[in-house]
N, C-alpha and C. Protein backbone atom coordinates (compact mmCIF):
# COMPACT_ATOMS: atom_id res chain seq x y z
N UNK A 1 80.51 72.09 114.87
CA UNK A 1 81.40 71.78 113.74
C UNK A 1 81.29 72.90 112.69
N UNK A 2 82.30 73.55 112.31
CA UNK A 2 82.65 74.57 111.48
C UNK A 2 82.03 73.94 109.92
N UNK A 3 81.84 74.90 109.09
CA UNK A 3 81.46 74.32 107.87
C UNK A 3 81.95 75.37 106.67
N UNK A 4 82.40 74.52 106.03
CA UNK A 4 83.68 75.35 105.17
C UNK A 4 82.61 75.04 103.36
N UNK A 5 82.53 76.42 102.61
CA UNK A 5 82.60 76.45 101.11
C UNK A 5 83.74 76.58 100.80
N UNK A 6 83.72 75.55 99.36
CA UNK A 6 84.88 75.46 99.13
C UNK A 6 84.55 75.49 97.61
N UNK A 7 85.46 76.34 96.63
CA UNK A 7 84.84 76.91 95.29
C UNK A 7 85.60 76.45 94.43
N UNK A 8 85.28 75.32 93.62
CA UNK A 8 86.18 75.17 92.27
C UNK A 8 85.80 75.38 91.16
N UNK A 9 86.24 75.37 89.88
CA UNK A 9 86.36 75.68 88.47
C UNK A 9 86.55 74.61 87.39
N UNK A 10 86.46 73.27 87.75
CA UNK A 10 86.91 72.10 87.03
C UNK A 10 88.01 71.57 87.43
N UNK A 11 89.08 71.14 86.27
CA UNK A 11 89.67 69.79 87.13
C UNK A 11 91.31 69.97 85.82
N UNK A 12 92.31 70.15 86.86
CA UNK A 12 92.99 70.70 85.77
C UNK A 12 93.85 71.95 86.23
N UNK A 13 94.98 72.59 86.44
CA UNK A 13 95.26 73.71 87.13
C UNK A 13 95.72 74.44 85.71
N UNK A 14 95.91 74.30 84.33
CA UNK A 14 95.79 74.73 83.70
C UNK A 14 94.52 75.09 82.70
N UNK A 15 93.35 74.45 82.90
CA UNK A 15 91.90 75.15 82.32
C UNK A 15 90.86 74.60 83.67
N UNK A 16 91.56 74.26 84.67
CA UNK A 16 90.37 74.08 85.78
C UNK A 16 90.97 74.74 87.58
N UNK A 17 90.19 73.94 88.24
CA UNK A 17 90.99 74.12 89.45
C UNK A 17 92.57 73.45 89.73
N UNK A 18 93.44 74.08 90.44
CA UNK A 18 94.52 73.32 90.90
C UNK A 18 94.61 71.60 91.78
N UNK A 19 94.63 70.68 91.33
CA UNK A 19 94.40 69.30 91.89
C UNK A 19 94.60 68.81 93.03
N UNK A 20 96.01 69.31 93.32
CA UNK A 20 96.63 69.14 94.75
C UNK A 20 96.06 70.36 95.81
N UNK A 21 96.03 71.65 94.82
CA UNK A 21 95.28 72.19 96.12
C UNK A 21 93.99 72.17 96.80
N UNK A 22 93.31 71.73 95.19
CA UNK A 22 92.06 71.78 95.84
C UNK A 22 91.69 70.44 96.70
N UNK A 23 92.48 68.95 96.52
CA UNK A 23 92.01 68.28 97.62
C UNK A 23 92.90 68.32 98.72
N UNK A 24 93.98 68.70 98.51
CA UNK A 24 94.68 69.25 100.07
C UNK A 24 93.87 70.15 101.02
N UNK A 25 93.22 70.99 100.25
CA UNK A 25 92.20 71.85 101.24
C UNK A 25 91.56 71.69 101.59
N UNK A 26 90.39 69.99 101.04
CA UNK A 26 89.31 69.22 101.71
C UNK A 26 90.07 68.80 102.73
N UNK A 27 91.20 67.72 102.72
CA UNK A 27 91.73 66.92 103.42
C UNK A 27 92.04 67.95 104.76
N UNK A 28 92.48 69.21 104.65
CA UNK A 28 92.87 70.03 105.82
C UNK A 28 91.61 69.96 106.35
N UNK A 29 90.48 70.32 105.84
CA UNK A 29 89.32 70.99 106.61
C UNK A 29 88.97 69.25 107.20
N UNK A 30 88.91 68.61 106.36
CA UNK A 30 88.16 67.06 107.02
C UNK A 30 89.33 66.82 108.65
N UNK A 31 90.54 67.03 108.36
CA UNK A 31 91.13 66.44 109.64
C UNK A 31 91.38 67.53 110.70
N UNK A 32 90.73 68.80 110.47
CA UNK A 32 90.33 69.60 111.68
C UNK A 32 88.79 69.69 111.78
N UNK A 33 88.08 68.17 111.70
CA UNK A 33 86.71 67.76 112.09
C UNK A 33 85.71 69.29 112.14
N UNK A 34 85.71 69.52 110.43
CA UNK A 34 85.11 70.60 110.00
C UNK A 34 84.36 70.13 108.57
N UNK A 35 83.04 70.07 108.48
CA UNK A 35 82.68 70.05 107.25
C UNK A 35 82.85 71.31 106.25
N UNK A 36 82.61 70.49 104.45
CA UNK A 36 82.81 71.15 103.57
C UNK A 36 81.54 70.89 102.73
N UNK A 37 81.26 71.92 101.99
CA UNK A 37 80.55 71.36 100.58
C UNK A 37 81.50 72.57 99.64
N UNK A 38 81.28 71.23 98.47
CA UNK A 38 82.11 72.07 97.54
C UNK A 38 81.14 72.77 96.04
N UNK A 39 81.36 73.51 95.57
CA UNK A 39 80.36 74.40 94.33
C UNK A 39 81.54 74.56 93.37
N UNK A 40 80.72 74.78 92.05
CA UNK A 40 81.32 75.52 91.31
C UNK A 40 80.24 75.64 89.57
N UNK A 41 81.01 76.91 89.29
CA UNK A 41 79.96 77.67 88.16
C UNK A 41 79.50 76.22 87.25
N UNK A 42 78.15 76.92 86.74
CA UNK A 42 77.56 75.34 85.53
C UNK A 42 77.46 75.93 84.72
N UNK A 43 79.07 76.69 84.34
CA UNK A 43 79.05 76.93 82.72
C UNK A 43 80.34 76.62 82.17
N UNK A 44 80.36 76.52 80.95
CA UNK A 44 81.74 75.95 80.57
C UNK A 44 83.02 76.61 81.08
N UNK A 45 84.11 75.80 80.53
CA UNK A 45 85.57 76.35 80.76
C UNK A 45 85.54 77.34 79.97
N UNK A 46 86.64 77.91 80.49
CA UNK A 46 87.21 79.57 79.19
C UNK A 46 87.63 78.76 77.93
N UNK A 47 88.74 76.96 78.30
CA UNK A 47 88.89 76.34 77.68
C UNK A 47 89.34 75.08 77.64
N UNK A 48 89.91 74.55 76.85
CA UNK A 48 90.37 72.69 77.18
C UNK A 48 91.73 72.58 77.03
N UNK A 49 92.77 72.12 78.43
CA UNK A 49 94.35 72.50 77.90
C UNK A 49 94.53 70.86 77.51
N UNK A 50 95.50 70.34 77.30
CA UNK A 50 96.48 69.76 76.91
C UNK A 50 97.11 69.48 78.08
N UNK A 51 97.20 68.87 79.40
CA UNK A 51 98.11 68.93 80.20
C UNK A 51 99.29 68.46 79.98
N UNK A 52 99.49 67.13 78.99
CA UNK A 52 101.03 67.20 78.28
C UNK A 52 101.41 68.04 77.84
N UNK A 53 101.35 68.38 76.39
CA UNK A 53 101.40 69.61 76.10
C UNK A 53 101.39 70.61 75.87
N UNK A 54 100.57 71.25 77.34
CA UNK A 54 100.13 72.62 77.47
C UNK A 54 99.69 73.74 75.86
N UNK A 55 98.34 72.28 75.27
CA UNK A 55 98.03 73.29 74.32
C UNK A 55 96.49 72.88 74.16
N UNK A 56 95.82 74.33 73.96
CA UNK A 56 94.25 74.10 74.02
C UNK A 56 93.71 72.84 72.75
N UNK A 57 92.39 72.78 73.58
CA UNK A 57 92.09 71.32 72.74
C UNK A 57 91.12 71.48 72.01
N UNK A 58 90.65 71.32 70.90
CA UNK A 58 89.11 71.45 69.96
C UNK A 58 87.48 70.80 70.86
N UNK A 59 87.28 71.17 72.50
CA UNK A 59 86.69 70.60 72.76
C UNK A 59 85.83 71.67 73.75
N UNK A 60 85.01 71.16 74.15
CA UNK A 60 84.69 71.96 75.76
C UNK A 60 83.71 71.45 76.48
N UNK A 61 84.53 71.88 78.17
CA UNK A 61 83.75 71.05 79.19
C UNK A 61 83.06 71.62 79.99
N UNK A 62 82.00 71.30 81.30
CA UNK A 62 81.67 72.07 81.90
C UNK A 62 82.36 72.21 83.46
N UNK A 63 82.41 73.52 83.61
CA UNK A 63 83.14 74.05 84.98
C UNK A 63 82.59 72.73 85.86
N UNK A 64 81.53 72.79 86.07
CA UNK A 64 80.87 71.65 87.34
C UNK A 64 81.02 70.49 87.33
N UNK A 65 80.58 69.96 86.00
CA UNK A 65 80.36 68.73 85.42
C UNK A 65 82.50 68.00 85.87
N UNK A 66 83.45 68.82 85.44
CA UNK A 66 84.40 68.49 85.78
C UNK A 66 85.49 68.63 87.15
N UNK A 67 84.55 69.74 87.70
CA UNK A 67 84.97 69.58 89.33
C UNK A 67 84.15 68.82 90.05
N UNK A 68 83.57 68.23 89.72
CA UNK A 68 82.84 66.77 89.70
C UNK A 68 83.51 65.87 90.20
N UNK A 69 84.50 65.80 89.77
CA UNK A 69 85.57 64.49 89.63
C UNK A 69 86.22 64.77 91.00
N UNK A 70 87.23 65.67 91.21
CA UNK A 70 87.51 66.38 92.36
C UNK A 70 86.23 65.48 93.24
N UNK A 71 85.55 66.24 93.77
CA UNK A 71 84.22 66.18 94.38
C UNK A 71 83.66 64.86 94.64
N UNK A 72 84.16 64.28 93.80
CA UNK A 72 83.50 62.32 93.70
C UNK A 72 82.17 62.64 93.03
N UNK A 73 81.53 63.69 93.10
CA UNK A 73 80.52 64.24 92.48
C UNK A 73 79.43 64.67 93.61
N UNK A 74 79.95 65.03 94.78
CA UNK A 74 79.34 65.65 95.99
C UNK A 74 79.58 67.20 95.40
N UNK A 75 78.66 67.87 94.84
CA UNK A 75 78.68 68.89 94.16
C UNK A 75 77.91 69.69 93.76
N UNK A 76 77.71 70.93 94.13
CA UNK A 76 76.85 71.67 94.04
C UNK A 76 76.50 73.04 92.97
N UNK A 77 75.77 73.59 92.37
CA UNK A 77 76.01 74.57 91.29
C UNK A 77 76.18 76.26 92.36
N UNK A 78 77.20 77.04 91.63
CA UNK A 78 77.65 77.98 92.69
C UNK A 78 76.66 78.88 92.99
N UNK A 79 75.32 78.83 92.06
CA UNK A 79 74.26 79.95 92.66
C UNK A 79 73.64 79.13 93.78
N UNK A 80 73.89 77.86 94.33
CA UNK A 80 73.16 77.32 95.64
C UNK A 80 74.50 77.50 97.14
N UNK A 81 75.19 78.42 96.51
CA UNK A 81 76.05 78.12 97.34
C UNK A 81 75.87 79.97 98.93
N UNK A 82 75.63 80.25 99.62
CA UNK A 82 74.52 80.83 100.32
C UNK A 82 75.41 81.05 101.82
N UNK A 83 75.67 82.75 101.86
CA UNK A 83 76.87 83.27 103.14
C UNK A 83 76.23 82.71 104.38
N UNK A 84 75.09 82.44 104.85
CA UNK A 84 74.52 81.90 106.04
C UNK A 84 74.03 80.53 106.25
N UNK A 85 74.68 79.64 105.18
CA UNK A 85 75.28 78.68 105.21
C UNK A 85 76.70 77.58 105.85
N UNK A 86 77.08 78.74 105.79
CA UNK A 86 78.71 79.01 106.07
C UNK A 86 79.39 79.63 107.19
N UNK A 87 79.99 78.75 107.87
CA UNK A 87 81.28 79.55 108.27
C UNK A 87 82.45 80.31 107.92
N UNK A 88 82.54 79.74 106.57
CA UNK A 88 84.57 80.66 106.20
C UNK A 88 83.99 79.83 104.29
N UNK A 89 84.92 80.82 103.32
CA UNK A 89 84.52 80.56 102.29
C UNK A 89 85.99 80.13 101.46
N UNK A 90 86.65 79.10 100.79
CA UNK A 90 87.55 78.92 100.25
C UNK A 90 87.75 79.05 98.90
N UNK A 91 89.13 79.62 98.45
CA UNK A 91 89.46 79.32 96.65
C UNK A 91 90.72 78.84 96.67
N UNK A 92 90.96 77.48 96.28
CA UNK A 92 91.62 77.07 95.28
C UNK A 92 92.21 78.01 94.51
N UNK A 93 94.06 77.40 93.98
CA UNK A 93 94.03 78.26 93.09
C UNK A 93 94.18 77.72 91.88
N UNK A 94 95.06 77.72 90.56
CA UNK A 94 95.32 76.96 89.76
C UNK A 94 95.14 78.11 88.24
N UNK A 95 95.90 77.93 87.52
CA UNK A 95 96.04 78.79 86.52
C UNK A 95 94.65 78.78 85.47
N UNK A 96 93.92 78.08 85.61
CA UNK A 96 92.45 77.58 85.37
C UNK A 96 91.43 78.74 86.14
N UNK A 97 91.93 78.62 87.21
CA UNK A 97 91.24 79.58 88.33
C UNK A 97 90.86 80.87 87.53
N UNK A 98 92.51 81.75 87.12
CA UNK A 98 92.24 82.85 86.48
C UNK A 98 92.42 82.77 85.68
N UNK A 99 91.19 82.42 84.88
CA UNK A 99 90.99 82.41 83.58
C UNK A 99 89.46 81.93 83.54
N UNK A 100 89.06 81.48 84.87
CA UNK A 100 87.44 80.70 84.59
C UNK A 100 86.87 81.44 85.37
N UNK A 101 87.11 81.78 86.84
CA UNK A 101 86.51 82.34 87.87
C UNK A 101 86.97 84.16 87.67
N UNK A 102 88.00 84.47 87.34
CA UNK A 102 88.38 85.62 87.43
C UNK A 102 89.38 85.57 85.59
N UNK A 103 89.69 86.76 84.85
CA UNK A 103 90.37 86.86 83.72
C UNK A 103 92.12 87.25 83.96
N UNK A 104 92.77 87.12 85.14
CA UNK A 104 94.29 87.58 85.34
C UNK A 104 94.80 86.76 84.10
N UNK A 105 94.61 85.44 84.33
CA UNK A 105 95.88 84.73 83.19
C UNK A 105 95.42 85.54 81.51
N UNK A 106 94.60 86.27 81.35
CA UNK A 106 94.16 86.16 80.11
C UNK A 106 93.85 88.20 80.10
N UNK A 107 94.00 88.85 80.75
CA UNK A 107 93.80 89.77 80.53
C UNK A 107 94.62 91.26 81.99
N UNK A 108 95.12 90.27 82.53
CA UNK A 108 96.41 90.73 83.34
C UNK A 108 95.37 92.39 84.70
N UNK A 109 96.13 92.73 84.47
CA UNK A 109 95.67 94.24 85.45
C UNK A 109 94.18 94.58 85.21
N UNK A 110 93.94 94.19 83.94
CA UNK A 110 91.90 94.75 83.46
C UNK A 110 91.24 93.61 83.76
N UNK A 111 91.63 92.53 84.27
CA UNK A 111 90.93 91.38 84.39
C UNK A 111 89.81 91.94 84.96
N UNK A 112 88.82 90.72 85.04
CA UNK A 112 87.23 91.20 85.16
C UNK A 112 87.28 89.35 86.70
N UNK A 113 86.26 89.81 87.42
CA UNK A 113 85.92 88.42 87.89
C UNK A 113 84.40 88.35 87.76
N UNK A 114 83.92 87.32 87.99
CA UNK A 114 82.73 86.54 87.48
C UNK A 114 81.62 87.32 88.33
N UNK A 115 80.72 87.57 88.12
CA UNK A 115 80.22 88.20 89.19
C UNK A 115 79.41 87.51 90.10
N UNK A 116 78.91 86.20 89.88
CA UNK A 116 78.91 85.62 90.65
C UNK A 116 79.57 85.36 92.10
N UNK A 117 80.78 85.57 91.46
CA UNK A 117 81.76 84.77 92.31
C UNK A 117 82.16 86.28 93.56
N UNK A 118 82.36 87.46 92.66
CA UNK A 118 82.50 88.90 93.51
C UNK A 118 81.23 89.32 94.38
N UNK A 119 80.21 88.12 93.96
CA UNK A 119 78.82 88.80 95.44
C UNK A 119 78.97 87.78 96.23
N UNK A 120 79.67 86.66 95.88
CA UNK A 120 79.93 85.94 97.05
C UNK A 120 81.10 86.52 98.15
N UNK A 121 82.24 87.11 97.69
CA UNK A 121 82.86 87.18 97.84
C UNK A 121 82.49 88.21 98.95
N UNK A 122 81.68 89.58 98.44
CA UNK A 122 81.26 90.85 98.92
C UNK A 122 80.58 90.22 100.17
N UNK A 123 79.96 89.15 100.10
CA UNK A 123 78.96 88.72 100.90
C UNK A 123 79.39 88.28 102.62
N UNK A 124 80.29 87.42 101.94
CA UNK A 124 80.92 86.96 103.39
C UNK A 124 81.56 87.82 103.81
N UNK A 125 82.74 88.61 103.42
CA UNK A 125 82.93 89.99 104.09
C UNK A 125 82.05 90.85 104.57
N UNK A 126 81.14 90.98 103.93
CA UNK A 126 80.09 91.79 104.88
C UNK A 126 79.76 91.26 106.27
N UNK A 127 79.78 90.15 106.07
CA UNK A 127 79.40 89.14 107.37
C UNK A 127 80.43 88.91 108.36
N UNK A 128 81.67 89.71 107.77
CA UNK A 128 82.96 89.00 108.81
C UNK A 128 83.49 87.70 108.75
N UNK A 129 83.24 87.06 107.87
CA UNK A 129 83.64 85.55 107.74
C UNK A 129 84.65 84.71 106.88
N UNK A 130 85.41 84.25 107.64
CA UNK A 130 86.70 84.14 106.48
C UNK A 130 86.55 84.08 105.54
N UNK A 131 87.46 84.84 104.16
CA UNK A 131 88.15 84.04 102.87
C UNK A 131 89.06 83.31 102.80
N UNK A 132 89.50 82.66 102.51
CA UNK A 132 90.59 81.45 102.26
C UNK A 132 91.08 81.51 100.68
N UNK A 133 92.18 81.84 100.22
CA UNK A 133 92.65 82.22 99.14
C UNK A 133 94.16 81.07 98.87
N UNK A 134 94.28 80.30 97.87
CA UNK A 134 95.31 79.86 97.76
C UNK A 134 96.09 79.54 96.41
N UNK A 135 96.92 80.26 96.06
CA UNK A 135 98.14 80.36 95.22
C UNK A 135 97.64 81.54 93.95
N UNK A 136 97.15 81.38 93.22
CA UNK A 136 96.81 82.98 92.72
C UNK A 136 95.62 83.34 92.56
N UNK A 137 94.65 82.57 93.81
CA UNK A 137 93.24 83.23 93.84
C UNK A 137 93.41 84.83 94.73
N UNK A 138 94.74 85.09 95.40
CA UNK A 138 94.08 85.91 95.92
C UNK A 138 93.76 87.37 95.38
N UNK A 139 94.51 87.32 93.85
CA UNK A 139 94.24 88.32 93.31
C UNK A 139 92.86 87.93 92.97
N UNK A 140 92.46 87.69 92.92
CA UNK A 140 90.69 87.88 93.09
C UNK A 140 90.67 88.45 94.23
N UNK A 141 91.01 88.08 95.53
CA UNK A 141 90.37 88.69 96.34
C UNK A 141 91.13 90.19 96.53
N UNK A 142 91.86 90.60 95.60
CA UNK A 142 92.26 91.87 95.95
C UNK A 142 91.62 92.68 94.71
N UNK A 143 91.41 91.95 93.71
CA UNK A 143 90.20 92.77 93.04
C UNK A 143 88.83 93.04 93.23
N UNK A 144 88.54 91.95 93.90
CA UNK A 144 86.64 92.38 93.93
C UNK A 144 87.19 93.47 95.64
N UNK A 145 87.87 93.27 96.67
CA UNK A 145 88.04 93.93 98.05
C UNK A 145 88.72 94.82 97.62
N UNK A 146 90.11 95.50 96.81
CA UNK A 146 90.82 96.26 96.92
C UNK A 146 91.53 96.48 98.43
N UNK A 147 91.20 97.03 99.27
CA UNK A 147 91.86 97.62 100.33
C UNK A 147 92.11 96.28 101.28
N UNK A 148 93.02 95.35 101.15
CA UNK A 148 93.36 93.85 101.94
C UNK A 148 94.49 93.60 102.03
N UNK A 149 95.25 92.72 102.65
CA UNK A 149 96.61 92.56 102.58
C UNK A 149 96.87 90.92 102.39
N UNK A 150 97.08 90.60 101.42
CA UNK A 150 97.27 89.26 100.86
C UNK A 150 99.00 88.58 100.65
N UNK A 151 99.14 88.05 100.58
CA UNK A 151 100.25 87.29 99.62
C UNK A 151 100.16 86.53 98.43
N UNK A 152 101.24 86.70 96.96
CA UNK A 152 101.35 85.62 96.13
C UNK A 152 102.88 85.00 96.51
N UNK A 153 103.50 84.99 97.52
CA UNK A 153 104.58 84.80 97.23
C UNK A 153 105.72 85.80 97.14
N UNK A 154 106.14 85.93 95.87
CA UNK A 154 106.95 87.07 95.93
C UNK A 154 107.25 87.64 94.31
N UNK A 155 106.30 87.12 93.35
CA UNK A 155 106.36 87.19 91.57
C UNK A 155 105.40 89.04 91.90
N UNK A 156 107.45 89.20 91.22
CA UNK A 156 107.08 90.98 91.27
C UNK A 156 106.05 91.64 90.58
N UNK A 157 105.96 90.65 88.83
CA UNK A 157 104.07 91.25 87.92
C UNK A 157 103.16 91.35 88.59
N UNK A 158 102.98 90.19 89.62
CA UNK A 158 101.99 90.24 90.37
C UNK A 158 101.91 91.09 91.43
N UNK A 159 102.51 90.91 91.73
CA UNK A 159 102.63 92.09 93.09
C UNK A 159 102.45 93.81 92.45
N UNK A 160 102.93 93.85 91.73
CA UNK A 160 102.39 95.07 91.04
C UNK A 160 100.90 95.06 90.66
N UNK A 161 100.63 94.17 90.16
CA UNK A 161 98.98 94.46 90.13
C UNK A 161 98.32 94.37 91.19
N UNK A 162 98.80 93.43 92.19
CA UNK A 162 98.04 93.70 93.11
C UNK A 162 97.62 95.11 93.71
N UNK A 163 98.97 95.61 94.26
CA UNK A 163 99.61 97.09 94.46
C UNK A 163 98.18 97.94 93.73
N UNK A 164 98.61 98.06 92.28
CA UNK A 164 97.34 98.89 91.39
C UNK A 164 96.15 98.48 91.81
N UNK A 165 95.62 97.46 92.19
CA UNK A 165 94.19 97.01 93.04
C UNK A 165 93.62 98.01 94.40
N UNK A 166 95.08 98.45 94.73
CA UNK A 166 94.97 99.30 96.24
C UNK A 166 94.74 98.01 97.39
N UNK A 167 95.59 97.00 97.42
CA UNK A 167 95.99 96.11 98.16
C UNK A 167 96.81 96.24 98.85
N UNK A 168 97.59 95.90 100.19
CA UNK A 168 99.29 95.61 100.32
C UNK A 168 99.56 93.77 100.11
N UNK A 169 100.45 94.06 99.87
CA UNK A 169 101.56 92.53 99.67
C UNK A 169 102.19 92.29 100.56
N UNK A 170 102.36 91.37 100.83
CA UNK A 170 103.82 90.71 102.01
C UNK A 170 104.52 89.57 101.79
N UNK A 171 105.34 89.62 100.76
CA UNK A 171 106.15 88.50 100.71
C UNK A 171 106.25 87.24 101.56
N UNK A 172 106.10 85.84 100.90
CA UNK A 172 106.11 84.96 101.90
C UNK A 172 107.36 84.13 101.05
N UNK A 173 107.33 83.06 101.95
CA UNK A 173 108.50 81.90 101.93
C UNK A 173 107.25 81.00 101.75
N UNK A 174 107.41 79.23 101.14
CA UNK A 174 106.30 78.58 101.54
C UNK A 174 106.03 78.05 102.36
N UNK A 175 104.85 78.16 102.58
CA UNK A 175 103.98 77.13 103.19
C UNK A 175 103.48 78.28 104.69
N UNK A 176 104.08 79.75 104.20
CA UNK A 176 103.33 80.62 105.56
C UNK A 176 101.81 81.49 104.80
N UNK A 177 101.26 81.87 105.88
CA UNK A 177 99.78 82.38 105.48
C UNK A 177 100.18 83.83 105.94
N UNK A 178 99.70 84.67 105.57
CA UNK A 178 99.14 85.71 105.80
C UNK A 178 97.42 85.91 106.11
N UNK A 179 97.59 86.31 107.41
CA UNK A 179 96.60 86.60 108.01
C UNK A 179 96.10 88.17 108.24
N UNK A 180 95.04 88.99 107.22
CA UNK A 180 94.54 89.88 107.61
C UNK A 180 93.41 90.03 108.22
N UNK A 181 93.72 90.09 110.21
CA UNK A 181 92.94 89.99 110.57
C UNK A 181 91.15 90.83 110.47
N UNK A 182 91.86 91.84 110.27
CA UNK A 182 90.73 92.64 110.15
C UNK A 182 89.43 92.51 109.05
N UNK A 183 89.99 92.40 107.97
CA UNK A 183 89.46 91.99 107.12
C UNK A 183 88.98 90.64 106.98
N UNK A 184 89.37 89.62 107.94
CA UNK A 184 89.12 88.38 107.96
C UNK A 184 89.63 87.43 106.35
N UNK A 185 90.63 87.94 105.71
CA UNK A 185 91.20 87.59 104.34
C UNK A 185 92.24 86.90 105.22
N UNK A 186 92.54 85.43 104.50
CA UNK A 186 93.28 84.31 104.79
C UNK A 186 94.14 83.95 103.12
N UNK A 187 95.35 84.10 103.71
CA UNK A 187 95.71 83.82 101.77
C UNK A 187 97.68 83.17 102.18
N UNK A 188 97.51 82.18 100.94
CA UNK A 188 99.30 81.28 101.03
C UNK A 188 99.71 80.88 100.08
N UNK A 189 101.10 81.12 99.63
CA UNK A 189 100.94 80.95 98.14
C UNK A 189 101.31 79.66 97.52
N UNK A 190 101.72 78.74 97.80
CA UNK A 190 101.90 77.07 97.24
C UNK A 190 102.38 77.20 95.95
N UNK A 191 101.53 77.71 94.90
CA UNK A 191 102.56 77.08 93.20
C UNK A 191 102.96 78.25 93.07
N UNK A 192 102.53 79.22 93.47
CA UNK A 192 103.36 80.86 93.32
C UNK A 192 104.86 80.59 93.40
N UNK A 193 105.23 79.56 94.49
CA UNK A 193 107.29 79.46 94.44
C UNK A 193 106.76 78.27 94.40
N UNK A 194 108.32 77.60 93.65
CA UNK A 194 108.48 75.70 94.09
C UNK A 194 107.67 75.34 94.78
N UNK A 195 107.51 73.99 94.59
CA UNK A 195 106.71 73.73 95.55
C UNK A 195 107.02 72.17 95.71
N UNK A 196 107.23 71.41 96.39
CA UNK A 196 106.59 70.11 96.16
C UNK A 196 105.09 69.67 96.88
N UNK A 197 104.63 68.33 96.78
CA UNK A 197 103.12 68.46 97.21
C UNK A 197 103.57 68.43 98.18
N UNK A 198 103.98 68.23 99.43
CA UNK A 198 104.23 67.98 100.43
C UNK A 198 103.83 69.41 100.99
N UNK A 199 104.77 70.34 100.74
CA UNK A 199 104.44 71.82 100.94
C UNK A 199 102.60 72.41 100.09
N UNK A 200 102.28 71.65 99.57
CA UNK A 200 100.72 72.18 99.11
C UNK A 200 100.12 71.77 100.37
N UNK A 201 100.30 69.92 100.57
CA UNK A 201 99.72 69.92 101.94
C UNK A 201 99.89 70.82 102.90
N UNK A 202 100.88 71.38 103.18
CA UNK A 202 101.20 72.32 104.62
C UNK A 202 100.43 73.63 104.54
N UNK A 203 100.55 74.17 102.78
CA UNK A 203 99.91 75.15 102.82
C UNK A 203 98.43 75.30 103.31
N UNK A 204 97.74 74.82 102.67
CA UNK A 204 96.72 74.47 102.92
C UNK A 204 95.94 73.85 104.51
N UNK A 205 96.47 73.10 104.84
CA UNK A 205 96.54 72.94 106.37
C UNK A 205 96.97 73.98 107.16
N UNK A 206 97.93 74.92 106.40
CA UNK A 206 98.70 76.15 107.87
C UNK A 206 97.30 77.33 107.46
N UNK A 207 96.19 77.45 106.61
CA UNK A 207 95.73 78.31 105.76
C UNK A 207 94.35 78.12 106.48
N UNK A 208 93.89 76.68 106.89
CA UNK A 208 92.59 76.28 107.15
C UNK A 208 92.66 76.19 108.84
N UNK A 209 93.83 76.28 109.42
CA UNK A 209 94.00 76.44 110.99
C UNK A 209 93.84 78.23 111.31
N UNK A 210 94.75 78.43 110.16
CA UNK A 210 94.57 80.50 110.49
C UNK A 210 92.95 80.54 110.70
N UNK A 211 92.00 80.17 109.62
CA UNK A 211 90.82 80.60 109.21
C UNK A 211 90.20 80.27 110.67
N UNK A 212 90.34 78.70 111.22
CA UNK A 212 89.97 78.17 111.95
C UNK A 212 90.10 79.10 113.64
N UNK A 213 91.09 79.65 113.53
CA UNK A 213 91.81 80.14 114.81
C UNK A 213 91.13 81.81 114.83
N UNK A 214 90.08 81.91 113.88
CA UNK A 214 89.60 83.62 113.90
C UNK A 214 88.32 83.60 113.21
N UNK A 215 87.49 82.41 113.66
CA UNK A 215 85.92 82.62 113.34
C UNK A 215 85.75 82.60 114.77
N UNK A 216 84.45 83.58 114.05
CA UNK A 216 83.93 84.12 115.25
C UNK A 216 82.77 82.75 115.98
């Protein structure tokens, strides 16, 4: 049985992880009879949104403590989280994502990622072992890797930064993956275009079969 990390940021796709993706991506890995454990950083959010009205709140939570919830609270802190542990390593995406795990929403082309999160990242590539990237995590993975071939979709800002990363792009439609085999980088873009959940499910399921279909 395959065993999947799976990395969130809290709870929330505007100051945490994305909701639908991130349990669409358990639910994929659970019904291709693959375990998961899920991690994420034990330090606060960047910040607290408003999901009505997308406006920050006078408060603050912690990254873990609120992907918690997600999690049922099967949850782990991301420095226990360990490449020979693992088969294939996943991100969620969610506009929370970059801004907690990596700085895109908040600092565009100079963004910085966590470094935590870039030796994990370094790690399993070294090892050959999938990434799993979904909706605008994979500009993380084209910043800490540079030389990969990912998808967001088809949002031209982005694709330009990626580009400046020394990435290639490939336009998708939803609910298809891009598969770079070589690199073992798995990436689909879900809220990048329309979406309904229906298509998050697919993504995510068409994303965790690629990964599935090229471990070694």
């Amino acid at each position: 049985m395959k065993k999947f990390a799976v990395i969130l940021c809290g709870c929330g796709t505007l100051d945490g992880s994305e909701i639908h993706e991130s349990v669409m991506t358990l639910l994929a890995i659970d019904r291709n009879d693959c375990e998961y454990s899920i991690f994420a950083p034990n330090d606060n959010q960047y910040h607290v949104m408003n999901h009505i009205t997308h406006q920050p709140m006078p408060e603050q939570r912690n990254m873990l403590v609120e992907a918690a919830r997600i999690a049922r609270g099967q949850i782990r802190p991301l420095e226990e989280c360990k490449v020979e542990d693992f088969d294939a390593l996943v991100f969620p995406g969610g506009n929370g994502s970059a801004k907690n795990i990596f700085t895109y929403a908040l600092e565009g082309q100079n963004c910085k990622v966590r470094e935590d999160v870039a030796q994990l990242v370094k790690a399993f590539h070294k090892e050959r072992k999938p990434i799993g990237a979904l909706c605008i995590a994979p500009v993380m993975l084209s910043k800490v890797l540079g030389d990969i071939t990912i998808t967001v979709g088809n949002d031209e800002g982005t694709i330009r930064n990626v580009l400046s990363f020394g990435s290639q792009h490939i336009n998708t439609q939803q609910k298809e993956v891009i598969s770079d085999k070589q690199n073992m980088i798995f990436t689909t873009p879900c809220y990048m275009l329309p979406a309904r959940i229906s298509d998050i499910a697919d993504c995510a399921e068409n994303l965790i079969e690629a990964i599935l279909d090229n471990i070694q």
